[in-house]
PDB file of N, CA and C in Angstrom:
ATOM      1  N   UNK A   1      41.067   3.578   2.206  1.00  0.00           N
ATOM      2  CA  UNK A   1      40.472   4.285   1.100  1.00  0.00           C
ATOM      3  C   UNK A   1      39.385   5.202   1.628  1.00  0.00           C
ATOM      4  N   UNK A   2      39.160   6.383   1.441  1.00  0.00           N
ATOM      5  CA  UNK A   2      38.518   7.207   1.939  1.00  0.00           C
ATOM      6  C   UNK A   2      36.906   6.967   0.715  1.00  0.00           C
ATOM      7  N   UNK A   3      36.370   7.823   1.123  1.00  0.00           N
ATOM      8  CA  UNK A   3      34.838   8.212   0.100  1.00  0.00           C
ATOM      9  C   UNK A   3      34.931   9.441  -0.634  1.00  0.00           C
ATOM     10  N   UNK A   4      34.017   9.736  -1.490  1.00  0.00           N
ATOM     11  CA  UNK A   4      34.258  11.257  -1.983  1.00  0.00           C
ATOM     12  C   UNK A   4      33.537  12.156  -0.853  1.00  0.00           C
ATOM     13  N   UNK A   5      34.291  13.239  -1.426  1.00  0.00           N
ATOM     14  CA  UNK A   5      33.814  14.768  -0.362  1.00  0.00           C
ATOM     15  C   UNK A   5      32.885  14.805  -1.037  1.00  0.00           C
ATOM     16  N   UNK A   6      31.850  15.882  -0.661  1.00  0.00           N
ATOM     17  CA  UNK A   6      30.489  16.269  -0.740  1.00  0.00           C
ATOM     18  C   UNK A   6      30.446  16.584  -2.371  1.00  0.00           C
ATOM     19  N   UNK A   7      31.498  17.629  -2.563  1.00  0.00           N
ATOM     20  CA  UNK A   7      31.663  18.069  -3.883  1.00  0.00           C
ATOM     21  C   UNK A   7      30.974  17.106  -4.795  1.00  0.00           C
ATOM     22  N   UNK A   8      31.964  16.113  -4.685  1.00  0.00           N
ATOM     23  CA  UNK A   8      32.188  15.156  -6.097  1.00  0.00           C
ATOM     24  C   UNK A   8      30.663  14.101  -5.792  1.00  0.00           C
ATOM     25  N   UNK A   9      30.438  13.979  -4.381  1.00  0.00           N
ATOM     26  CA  UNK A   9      29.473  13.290  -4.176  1.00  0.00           C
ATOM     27  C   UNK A   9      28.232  13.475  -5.209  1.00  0.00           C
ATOM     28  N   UNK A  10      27.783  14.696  -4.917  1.00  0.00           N
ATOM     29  CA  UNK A  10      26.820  15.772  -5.194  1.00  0.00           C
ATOM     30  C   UNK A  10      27.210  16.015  -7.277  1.00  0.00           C
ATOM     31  N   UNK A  11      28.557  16.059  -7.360  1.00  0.00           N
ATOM     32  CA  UNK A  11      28.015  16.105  -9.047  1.00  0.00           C
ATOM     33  C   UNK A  11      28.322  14.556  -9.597  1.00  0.00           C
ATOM     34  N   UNK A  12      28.409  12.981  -9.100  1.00  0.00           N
ATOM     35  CA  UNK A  12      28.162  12.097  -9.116  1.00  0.00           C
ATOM     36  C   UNK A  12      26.561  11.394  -9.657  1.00  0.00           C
ATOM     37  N   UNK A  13      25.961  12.636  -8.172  1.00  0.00           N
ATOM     38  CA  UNK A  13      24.750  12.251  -8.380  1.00  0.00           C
ATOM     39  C   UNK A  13      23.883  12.910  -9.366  1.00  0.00           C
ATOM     40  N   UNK A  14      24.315  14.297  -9.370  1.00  0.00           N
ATOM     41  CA  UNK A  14      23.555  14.933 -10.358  1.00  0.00           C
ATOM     42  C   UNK A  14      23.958  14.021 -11.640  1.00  0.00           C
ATOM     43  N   UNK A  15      25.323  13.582 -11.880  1.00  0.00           N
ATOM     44  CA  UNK A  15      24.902  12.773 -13.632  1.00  0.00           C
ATOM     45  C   UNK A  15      23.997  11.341 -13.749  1.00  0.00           C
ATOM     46  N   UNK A  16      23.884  10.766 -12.098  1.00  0.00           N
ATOM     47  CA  UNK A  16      23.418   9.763 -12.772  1.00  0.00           C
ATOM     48  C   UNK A  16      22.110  10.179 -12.151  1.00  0.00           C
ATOM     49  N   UNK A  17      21.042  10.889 -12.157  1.00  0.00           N
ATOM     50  CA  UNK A  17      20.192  11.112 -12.194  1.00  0.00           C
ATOM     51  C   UNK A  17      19.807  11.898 -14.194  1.00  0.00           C
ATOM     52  N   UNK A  18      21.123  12.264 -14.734  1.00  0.00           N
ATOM     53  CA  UNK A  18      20.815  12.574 -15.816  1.00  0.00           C
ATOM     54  C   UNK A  18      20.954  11.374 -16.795  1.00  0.00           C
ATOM     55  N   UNK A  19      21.438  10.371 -16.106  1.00  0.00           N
ATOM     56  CA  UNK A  19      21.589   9.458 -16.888  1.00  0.00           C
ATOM     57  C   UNK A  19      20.387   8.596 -16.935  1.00  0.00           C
ATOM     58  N   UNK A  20      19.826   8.371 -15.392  1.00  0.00           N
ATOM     59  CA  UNK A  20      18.567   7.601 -15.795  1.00  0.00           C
ATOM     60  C   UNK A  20      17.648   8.338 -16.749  1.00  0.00           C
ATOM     61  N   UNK A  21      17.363   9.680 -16.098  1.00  0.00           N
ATOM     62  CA  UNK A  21      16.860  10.763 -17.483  1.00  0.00           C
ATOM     63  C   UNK A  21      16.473  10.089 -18.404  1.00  0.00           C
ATOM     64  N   UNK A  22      17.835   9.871 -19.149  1.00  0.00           N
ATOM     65  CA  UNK A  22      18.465   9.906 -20.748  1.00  0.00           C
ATOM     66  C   UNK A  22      17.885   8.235 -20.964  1.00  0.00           C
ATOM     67  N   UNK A  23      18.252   7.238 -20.156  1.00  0.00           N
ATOM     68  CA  UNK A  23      18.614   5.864 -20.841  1.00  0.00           C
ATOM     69  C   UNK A  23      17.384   4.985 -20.129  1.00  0.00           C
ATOM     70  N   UNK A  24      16.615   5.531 -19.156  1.00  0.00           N
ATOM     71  CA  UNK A  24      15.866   4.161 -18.468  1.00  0.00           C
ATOM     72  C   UNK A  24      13.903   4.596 -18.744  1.00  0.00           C
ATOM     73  N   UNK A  25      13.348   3.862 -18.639  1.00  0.00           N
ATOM     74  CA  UNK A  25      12.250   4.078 -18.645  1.00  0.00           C
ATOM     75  C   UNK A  25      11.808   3.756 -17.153  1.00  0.00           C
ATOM     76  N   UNK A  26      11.268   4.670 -16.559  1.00  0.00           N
ATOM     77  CA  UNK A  26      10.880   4.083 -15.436  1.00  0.00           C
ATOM     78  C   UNK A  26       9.127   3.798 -15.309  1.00  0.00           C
ATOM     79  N   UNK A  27       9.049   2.417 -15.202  1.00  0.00           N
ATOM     80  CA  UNK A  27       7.397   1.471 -15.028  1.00  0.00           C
ATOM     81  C   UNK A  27       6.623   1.969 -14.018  1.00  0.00           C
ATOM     82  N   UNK A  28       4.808   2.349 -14.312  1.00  0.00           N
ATOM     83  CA  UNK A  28       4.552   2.111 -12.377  1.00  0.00           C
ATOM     84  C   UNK A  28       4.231   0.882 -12.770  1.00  0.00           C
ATOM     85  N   UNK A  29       3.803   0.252 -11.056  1.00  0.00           N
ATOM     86  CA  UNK A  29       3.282  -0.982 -11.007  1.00  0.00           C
ATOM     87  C   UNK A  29       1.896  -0.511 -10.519  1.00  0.00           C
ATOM     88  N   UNK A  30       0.776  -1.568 -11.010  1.00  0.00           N
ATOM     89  CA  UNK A  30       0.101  -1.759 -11.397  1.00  0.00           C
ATOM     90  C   UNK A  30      -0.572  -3.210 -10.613  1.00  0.00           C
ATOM     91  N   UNK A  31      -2.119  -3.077  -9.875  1.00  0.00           N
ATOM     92  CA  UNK A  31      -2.983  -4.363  -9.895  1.00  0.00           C
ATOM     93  C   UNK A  31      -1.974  -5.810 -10.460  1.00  0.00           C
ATOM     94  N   UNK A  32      -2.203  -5.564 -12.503  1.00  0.00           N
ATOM     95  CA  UNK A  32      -1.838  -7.074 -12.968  1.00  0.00           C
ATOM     96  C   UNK A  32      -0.493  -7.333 -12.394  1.00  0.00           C
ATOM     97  N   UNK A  33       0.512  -6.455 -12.856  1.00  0.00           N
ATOM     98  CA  UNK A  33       1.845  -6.891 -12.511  1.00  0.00           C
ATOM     99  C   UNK A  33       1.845  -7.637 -10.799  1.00  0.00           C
ATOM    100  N   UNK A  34       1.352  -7.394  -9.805  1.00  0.00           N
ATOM    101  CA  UNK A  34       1.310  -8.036  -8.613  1.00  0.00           C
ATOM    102  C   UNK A  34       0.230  -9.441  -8.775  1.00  0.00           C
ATOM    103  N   UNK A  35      -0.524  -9.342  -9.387  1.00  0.00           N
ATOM    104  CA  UNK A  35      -1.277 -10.548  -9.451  1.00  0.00           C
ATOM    105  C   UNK A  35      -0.075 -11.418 -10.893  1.00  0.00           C
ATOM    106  N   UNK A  36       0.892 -11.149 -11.471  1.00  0.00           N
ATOM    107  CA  UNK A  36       1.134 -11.759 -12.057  1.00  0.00           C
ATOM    108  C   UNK A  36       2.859 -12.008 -11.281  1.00  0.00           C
ATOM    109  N   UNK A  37       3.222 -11.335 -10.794  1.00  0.00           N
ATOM    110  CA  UNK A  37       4.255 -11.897  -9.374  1.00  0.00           C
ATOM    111  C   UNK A  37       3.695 -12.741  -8.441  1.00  0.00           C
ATOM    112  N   UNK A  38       2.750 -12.690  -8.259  1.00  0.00           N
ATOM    113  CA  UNK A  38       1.869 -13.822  -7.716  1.00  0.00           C
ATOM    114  C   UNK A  38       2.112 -15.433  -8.000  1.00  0.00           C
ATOM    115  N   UNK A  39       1.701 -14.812  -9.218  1.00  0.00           N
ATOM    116  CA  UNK A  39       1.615 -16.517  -9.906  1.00  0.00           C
ATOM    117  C   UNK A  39       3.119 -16.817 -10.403  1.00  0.00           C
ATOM    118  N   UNK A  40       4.254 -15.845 -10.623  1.00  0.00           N
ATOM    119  CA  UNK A  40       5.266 -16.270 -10.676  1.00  0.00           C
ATOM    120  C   UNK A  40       5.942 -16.439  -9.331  1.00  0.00           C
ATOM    121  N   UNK A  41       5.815 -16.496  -8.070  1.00  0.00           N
ATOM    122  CA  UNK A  41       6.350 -16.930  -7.026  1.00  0.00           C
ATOM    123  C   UNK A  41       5.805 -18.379  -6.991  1.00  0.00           C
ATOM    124  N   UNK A  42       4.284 -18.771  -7.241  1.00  0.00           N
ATOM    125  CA  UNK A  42       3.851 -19.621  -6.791  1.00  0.00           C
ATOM    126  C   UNK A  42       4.512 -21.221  -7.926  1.00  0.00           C
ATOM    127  N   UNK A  43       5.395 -20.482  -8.659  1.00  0.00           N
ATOM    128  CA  UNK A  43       5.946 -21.746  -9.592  1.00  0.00           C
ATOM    129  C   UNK A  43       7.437 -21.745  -8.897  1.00  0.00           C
ATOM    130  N   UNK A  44       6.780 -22.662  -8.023  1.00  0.00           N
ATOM    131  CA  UNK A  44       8.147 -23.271  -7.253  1.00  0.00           C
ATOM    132  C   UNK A  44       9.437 -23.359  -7.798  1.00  0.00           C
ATOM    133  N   UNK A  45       9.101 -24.164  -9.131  1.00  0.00           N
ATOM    134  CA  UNK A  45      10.374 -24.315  -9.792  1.00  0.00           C
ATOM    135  C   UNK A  45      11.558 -22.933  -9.910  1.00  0.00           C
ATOM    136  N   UNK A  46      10.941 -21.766  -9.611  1.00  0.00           N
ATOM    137  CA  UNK A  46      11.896 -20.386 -10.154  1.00  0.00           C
ATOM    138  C   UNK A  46      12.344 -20.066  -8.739  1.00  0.00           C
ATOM    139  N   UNK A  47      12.191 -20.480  -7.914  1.00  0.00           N
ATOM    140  CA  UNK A  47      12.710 -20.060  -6.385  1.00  0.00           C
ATOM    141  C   UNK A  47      12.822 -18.389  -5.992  1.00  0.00           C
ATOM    142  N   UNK A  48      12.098 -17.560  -7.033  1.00  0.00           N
ATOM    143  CA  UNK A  48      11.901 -16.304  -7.342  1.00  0.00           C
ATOM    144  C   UNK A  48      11.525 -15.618  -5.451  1.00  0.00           C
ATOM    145  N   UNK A  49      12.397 -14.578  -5.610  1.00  0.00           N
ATOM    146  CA  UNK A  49      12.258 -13.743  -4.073  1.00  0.00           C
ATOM    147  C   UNK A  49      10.514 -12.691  -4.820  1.00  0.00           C
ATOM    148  N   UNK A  50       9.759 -12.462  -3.971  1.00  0.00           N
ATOM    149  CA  UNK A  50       8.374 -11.308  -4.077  1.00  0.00           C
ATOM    150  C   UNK A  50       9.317 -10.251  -4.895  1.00  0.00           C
ATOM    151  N   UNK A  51      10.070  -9.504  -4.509  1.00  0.00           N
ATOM    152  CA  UNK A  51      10.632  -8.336  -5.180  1.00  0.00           C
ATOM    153  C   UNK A  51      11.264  -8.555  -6.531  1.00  0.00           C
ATOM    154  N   UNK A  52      11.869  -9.520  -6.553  1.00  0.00           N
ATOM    155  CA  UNK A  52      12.281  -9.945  -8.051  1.00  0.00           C
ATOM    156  C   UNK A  52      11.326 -10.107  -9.080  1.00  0.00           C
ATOM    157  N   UNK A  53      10.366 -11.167  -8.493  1.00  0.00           N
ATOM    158  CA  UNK A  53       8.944 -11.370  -9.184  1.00  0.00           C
ATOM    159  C   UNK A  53       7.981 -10.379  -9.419  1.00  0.00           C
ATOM    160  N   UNK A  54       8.522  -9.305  -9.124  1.00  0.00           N
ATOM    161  CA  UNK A  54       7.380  -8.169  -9.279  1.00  0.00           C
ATOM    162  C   UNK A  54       8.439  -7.763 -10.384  1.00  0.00           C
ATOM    163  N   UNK A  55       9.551  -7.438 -10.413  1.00  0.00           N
ATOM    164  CA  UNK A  55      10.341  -7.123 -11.123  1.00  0.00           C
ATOM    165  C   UNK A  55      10.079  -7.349 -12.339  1.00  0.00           C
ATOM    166  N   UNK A  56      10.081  -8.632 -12.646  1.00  0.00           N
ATOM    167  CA  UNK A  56      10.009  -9.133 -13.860  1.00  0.00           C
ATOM    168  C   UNK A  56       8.014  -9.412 -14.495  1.00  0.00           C
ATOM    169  N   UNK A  57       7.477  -9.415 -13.406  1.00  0.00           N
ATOM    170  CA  UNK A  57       6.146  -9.162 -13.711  1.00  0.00           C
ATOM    171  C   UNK A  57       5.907  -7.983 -14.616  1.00  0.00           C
ATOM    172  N   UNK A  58       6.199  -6.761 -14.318  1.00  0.00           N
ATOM    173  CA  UNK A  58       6.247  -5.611 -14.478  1.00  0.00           C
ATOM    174  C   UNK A  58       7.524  -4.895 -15.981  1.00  0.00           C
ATOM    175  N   UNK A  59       8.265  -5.860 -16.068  1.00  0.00           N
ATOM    176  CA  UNK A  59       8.835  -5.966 -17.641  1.00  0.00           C
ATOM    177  C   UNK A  59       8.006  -6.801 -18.774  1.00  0.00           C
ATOM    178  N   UNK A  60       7.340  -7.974 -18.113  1.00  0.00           N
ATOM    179  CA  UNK A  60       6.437  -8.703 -18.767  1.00  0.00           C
ATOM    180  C   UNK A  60       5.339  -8.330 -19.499  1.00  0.00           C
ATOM    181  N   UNK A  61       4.633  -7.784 -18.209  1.00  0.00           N
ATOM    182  CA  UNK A  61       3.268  -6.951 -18.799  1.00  0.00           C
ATOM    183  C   UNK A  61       3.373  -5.714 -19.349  1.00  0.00           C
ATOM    184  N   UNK A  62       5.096  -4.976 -19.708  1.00  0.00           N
ATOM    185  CA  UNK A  62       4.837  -3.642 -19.880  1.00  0.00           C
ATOM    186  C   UNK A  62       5.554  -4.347 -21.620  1.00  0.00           C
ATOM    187  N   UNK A  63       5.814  -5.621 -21.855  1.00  0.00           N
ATOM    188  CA  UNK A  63       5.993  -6.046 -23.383  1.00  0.00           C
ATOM    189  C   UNK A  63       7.910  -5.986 -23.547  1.00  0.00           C
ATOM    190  N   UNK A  64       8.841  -6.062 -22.146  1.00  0.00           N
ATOM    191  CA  UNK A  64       9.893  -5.838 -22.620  1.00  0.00           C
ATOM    192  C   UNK A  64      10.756  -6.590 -23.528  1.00  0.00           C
ATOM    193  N   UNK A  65      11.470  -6.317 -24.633  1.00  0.00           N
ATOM    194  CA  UNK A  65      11.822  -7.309 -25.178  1.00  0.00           C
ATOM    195  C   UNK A  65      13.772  -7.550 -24.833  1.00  0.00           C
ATOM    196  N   UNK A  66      14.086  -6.977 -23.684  1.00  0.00           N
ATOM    197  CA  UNK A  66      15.203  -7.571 -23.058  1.00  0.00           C
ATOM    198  C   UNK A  66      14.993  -7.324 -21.531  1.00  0.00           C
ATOM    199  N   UNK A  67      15.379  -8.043 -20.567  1.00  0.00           N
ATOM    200  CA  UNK A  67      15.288  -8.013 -19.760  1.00  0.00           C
ATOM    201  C   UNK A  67      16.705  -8.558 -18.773  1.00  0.00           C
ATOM    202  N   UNK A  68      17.835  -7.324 -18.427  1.00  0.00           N
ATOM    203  CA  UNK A  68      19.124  -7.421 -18.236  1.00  0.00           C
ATOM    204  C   UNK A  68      19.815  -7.917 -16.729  1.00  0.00           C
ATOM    205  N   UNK A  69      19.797  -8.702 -16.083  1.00  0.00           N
ATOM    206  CA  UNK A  69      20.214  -8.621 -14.669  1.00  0.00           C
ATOM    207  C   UNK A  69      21.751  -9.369 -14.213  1.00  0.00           C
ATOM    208  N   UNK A  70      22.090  -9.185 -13.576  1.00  0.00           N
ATOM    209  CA  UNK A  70      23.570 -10.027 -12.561  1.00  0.00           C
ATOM    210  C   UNK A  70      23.382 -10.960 -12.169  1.00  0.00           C
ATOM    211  N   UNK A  71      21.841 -10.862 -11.536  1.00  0.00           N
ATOM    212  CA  UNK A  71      21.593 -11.679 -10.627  1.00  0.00           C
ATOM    213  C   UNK A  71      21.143 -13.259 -11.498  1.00  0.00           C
ATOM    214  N   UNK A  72      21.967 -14.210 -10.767  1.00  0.00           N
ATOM    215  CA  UNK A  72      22.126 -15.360 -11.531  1.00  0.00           C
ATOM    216  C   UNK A  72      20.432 -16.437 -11.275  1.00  0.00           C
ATOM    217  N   UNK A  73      19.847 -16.166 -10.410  1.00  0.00           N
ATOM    218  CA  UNK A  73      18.894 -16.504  -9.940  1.00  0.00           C
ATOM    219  C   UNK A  73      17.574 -16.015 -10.502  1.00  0.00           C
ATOM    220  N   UNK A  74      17.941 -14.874 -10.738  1.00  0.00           N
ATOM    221  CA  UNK A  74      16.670 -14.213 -11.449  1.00  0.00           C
ATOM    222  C   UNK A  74      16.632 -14.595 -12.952  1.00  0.00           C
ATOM    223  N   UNK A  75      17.367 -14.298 -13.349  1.00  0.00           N
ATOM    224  CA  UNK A  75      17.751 -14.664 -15.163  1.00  0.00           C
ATOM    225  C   UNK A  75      17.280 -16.173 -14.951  1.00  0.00           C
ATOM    226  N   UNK A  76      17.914 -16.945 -14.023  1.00  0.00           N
ATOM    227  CA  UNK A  76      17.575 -18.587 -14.124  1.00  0.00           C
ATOM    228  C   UNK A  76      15.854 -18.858 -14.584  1.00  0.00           C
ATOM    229  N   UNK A  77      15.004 -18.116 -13.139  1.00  0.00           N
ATOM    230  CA  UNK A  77      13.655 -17.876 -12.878  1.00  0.00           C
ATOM    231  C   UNK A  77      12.983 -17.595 -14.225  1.00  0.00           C
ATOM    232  N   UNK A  78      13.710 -16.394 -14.973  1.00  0.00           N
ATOM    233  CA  UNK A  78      12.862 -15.954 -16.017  1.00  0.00           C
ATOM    234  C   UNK A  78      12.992 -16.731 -16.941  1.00  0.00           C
ATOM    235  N   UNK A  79      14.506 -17.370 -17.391  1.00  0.00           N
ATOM    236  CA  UNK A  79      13.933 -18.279 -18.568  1.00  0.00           C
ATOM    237  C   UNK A  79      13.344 -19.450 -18.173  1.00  0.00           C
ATOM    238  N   UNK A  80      13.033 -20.154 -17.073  1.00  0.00           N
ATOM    239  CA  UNK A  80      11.827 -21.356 -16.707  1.00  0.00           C
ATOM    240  C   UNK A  80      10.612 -20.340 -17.395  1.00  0.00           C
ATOM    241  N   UNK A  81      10.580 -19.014 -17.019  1.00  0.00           N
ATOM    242  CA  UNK A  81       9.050 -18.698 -16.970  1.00  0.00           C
ATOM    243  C   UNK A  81       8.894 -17.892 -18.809  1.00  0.00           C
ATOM    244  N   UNK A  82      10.149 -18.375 -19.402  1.00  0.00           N
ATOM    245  CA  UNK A  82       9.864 -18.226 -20.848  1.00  0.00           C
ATOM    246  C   UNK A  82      10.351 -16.784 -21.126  1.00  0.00           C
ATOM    247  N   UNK A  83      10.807 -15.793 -20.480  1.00  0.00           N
ATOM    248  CA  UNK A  83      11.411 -14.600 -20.907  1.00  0.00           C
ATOM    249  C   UNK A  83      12.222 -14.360 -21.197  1.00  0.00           C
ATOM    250  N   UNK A  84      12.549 -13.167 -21.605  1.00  0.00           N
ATOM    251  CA  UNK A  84      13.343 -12.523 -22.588  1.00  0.00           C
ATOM    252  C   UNK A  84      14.618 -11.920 -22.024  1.00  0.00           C
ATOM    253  N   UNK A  85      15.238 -12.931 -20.923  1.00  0.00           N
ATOM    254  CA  UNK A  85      16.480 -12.582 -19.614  1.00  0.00           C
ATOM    255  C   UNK A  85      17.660 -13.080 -20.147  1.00  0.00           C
ATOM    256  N   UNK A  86      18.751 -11.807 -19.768  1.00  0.00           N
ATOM    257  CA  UNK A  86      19.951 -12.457 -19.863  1.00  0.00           C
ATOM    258  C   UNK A  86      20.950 -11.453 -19.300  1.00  0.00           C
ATOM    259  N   UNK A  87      22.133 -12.137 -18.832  1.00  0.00           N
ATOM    260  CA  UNK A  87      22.672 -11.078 -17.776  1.00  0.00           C
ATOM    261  C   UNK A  87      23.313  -9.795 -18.594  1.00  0.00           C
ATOM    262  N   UNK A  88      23.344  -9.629 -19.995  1.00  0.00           N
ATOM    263  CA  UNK A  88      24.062  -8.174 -21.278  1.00  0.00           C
ATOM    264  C   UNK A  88      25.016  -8.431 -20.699  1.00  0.00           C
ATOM    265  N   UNK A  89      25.899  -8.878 -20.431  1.00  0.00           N
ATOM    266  CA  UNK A  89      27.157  -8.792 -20.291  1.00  0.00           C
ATOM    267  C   UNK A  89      28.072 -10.651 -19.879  1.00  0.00           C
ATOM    268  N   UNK A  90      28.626 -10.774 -19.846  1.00  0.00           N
ATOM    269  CA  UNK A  90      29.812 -12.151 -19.543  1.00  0.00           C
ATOM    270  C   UNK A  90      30.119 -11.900 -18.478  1.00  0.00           C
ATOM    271  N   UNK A  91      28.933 -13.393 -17.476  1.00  0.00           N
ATOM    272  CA  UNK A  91      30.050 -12.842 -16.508  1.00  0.00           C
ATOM    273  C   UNK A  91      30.516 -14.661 -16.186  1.00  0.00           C
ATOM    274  N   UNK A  92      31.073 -14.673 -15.176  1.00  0.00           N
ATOM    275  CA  UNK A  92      31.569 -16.177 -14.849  1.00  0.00           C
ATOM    276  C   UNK A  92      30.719 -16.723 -14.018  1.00  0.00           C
ATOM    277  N   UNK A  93      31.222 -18.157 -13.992  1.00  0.00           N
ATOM    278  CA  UNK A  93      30.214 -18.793 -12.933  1.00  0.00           C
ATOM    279  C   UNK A  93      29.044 -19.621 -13.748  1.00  0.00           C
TER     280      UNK A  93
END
């Protein structure tokens, strides 16, 4: 299976740069959000990786009221830590 040529590469990217545009909010991070990945690493029970935990720090403190991931580990983490996680979609497993 080959990759795309440059062409298609290049207007690939141009839509999903229009797509985050359109559909995502993008967060900065912030002092609390790291002091509050902090304290969500340090609850053992969520086995939470630093980058995840900032992740969800940073949906927390910005008030999100869904919070969508794949990752089966993270969703686990967030509802111990009482949030508003779930993977939007069915998956197995």
């Amino acid at each position: 299976m080959g990759g795309l040529d440059e062409s298609t590469a290049l207007e690939v990217d141009a839509e999903f740069v229009r797509m985050i545009g359109d559909s995502f909010v993008v967060l900065p991070v912030d002092a609390g959000d790291f002091d509050l990945a902090r304290n969500y690493v340090q609850t053992c029970s969520t086995g939470l990786r630093a980058g995840d935990a900032l992740h969800l720090a940073v949906a927390a403190n910005n008030g999100a009221k869904a919070i969508y991931s794949l990752d089966k580990r993270l969703v686990s983490a967030g509802k111990r830590l009482g949030l508003p996680v779930g993977h939007g979609i069915r998956i197995s497993g």
